[in-house]
N, C-alpha and C. Protein backbone atom coordinates (compact mmCIF):
# COMPACT_ATOMS: atom_id res chain seq x y z
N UNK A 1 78.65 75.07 82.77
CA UNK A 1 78.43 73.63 82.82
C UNK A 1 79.65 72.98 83.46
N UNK A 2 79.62 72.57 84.53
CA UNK A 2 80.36 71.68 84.85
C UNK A 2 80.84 70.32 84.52
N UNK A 3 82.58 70.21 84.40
CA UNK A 3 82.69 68.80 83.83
C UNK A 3 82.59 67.40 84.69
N UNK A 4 81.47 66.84 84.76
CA UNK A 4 81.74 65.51 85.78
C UNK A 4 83.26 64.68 85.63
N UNK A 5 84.19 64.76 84.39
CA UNK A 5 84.79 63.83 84.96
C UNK A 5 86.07 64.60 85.70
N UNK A 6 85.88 65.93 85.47
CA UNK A 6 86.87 66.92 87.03
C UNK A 6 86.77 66.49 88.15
N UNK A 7 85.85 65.35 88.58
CA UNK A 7 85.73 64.93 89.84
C UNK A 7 86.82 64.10 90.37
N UNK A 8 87.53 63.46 89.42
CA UNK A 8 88.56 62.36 89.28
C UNK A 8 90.27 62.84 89.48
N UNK A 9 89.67 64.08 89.40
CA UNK A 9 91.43 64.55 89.49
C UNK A 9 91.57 65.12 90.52
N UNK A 10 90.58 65.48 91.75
CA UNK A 10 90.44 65.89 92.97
C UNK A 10 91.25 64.85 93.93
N UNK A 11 91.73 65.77 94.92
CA UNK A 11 92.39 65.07 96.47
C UNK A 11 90.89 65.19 96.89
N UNK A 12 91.01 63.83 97.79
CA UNK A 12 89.88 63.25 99.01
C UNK A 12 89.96 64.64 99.61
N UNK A 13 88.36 64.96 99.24
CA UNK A 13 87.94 66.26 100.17
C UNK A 13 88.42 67.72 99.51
N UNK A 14 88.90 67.50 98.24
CA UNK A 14 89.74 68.72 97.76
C UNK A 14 90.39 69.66 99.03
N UNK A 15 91.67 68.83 99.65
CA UNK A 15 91.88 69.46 100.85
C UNK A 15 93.36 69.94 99.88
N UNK A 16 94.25 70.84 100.43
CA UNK A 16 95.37 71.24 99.95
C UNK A 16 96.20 69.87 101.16
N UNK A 17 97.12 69.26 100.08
CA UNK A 17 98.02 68.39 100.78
C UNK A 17 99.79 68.92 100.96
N UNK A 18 99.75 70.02 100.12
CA UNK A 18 101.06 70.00 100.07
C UNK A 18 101.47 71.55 101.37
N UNK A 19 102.31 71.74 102.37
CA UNK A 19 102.59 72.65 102.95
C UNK A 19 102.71 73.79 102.02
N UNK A 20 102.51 74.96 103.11
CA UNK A 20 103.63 76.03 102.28
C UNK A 20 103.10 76.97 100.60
N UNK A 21 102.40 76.88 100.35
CA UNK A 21 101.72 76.97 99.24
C UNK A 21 100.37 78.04 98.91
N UNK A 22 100.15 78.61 100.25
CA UNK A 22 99.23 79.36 99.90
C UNK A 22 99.48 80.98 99.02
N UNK A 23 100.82 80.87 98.81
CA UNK A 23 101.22 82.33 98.29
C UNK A 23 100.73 81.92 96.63
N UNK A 24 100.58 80.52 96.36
CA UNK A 24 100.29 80.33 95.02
C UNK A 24 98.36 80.48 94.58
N UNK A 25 97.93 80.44 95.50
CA UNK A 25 96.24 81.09 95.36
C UNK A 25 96.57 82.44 95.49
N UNK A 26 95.89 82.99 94.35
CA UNK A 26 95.60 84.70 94.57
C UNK A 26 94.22 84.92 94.58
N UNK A 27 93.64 84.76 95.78
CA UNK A 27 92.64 84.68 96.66
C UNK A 27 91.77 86.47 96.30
N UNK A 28 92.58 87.52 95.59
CA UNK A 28 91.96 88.48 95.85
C UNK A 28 90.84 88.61 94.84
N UNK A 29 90.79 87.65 93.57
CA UNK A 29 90.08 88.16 92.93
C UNK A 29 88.37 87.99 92.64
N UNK A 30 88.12 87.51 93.69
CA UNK A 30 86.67 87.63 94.70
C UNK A 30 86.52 89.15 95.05
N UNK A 31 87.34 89.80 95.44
CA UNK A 31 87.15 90.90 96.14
C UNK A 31 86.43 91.98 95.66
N UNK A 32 84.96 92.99 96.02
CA UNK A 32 84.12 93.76 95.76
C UNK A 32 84.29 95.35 95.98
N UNK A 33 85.37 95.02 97.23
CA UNK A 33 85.67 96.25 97.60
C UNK A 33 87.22 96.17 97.50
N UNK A 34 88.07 97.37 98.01
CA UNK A 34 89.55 97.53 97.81
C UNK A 34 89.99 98.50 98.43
N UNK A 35 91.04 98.30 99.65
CA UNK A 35 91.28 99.54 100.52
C UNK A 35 91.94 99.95 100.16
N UNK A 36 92.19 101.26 100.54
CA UNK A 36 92.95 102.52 99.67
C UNK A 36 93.33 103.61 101.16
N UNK A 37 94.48 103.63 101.00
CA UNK A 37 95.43 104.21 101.91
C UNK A 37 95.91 105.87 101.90
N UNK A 38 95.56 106.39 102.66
CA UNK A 38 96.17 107.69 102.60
C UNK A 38 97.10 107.75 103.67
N UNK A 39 98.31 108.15 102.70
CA UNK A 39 99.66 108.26 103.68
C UNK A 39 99.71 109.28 104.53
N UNK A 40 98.81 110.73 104.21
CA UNK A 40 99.01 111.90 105.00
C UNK A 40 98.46 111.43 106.66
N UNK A 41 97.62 110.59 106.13
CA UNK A 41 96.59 110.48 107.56
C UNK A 41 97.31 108.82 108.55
N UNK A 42 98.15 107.94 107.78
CA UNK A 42 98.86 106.89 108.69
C UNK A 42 99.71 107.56 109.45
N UNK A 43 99.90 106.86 110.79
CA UNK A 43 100.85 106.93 111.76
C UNK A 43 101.91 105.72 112.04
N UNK A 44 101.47 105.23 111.18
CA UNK A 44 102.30 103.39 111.22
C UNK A 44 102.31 102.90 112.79
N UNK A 45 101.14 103.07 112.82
CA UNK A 45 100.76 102.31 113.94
C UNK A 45 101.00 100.60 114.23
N UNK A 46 100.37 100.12 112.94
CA UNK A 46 100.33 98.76 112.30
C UNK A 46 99.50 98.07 112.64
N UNK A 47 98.31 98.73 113.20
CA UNK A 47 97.09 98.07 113.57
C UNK A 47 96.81 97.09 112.81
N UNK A 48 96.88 98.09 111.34
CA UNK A 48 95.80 97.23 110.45
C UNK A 48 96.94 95.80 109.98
N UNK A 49 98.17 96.11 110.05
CA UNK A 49 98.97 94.77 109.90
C UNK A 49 98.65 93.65 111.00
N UNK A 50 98.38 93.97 111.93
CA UNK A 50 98.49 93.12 113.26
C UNK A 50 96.91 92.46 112.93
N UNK A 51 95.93 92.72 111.90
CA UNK A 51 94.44 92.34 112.25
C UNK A 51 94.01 91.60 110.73
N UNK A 52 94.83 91.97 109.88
CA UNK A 52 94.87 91.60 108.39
C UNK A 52 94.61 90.12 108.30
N UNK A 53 93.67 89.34 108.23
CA UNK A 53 93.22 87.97 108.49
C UNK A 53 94.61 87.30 107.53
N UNK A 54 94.80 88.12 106.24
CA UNK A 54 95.62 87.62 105.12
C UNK A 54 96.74 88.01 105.04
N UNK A 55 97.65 88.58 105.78
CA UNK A 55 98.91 89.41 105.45
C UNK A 55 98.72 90.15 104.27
N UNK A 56 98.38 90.78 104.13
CA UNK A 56 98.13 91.66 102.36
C UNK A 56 98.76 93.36 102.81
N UNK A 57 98.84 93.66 104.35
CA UNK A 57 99.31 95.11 104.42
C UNK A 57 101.22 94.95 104.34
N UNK A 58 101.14 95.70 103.59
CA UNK A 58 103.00 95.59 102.99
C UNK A 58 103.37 96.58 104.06
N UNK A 59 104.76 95.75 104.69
CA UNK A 59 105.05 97.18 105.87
C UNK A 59 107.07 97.00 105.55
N UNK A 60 107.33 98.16 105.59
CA UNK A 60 108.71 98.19 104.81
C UNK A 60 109.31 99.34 105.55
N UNK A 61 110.40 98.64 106.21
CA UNK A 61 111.30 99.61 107.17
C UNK A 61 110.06 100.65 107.95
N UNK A 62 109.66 99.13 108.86
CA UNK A 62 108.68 99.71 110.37
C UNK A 62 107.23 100.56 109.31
N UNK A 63 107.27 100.87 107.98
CA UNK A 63 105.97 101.58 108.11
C UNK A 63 105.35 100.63 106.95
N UNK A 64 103.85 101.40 107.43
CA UNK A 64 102.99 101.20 106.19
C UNK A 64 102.96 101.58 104.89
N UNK A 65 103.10 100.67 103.75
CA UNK A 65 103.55 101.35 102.46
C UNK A 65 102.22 100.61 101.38
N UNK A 66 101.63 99.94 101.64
CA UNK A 66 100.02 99.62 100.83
C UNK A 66 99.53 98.30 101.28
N UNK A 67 98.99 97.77 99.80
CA UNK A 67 98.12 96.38 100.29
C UNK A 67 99.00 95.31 99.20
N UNK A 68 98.96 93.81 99.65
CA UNK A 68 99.32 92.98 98.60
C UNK A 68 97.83 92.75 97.95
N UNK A 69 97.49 93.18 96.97
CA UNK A 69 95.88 92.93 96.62
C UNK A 69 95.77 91.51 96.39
N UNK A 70 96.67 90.85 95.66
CA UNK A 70 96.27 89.45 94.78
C UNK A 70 95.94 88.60 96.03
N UNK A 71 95.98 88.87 97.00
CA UNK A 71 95.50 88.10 98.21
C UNK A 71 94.62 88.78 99.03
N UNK A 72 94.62 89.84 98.71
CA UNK A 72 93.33 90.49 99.47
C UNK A 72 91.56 90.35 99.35
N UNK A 73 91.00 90.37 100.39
CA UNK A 73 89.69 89.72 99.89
C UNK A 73 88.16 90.71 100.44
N UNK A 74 89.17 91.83 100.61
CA UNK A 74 88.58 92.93 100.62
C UNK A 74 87.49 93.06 102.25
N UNK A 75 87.67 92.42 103.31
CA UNK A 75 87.25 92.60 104.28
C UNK A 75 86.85 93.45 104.88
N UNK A 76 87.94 94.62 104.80
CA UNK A 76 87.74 96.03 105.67
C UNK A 76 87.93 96.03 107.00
N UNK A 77 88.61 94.81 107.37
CA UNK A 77 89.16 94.79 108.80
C UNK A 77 90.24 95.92 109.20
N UNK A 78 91.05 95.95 108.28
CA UNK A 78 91.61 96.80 108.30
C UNK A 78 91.40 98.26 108.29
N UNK A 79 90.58 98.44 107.77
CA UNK A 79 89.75 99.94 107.47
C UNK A 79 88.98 100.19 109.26
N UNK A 80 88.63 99.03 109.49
CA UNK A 80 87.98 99.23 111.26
C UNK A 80 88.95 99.17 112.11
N UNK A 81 89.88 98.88 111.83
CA UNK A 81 91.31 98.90 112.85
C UNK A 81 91.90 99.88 113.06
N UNK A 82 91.97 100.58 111.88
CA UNK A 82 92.86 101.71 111.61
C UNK A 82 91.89 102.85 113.05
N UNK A 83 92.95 103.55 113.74
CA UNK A 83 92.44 104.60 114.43
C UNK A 83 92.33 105.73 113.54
N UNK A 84 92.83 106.01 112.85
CA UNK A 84 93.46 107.57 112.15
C UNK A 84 92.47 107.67 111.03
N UNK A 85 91.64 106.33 110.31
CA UNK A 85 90.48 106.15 109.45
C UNK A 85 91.85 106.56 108.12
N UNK A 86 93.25 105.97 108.27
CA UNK A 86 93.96 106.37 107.16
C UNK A 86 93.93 105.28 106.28
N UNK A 87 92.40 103.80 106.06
CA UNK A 87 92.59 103.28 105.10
C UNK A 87 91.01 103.34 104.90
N UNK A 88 90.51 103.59 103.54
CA UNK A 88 89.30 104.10 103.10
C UNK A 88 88.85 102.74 102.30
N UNK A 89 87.82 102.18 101.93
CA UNK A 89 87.36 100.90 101.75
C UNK A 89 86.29 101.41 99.82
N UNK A 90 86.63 100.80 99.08
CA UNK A 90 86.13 101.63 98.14
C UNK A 90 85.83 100.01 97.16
N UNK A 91 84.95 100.56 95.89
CA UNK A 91 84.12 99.52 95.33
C UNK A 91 85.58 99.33 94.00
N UNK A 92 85.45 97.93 94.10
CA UNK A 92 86.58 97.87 93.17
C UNK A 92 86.08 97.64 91.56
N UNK A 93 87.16 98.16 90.81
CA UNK A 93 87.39 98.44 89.61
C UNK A 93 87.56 97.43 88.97
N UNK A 94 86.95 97.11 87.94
CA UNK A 94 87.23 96.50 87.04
C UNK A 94 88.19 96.86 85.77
């Protein structure tokens, strides 16, 4: 049930007004699926960093080292980027 008078505490358009701020939504927890990385098979290419709509691929001294999930929204862009097929797209866990 929704509360009608939540309407009142909204910005015109529920737009975000303030800069800078999106690290405070953790956007991932929509997400159905969850990529999962095998290190044997990366080349740190950084495909999947360069295509990541969200920044969520953590890359630490030049390589690939996982996902930031709490912002991940489970796309699988990354999983189609990857040449080496070293990130696998899987049904997430509750």
């Amino acid at each position: 049930m929704v509360n009608m008078a939540d309407y009142k505490t909204l910005t015109i358009g529920d737009r975000v007004i303030t800069a800078g701020n999106s690290e405070q939504f953790k956007t991932g927890d929509w997400r159905s699926l969850t990529p999962v990385l095998s290190i044997g098979k990366c080349i740190n290419c950084l495909t999947c960093w360069i295509y990541c709509p969200d920044s969520c691929v953590i890359v630490e001294n030049e390589k690939m080292t996982g996902f930031k999930l709490s912002h991940c929204k489970g796309c699988g862009i990354c999983a189609e980027s990857c040449p080496k097929d070293a990130i696998a797209m899987t049904e997430e866990r509750a």
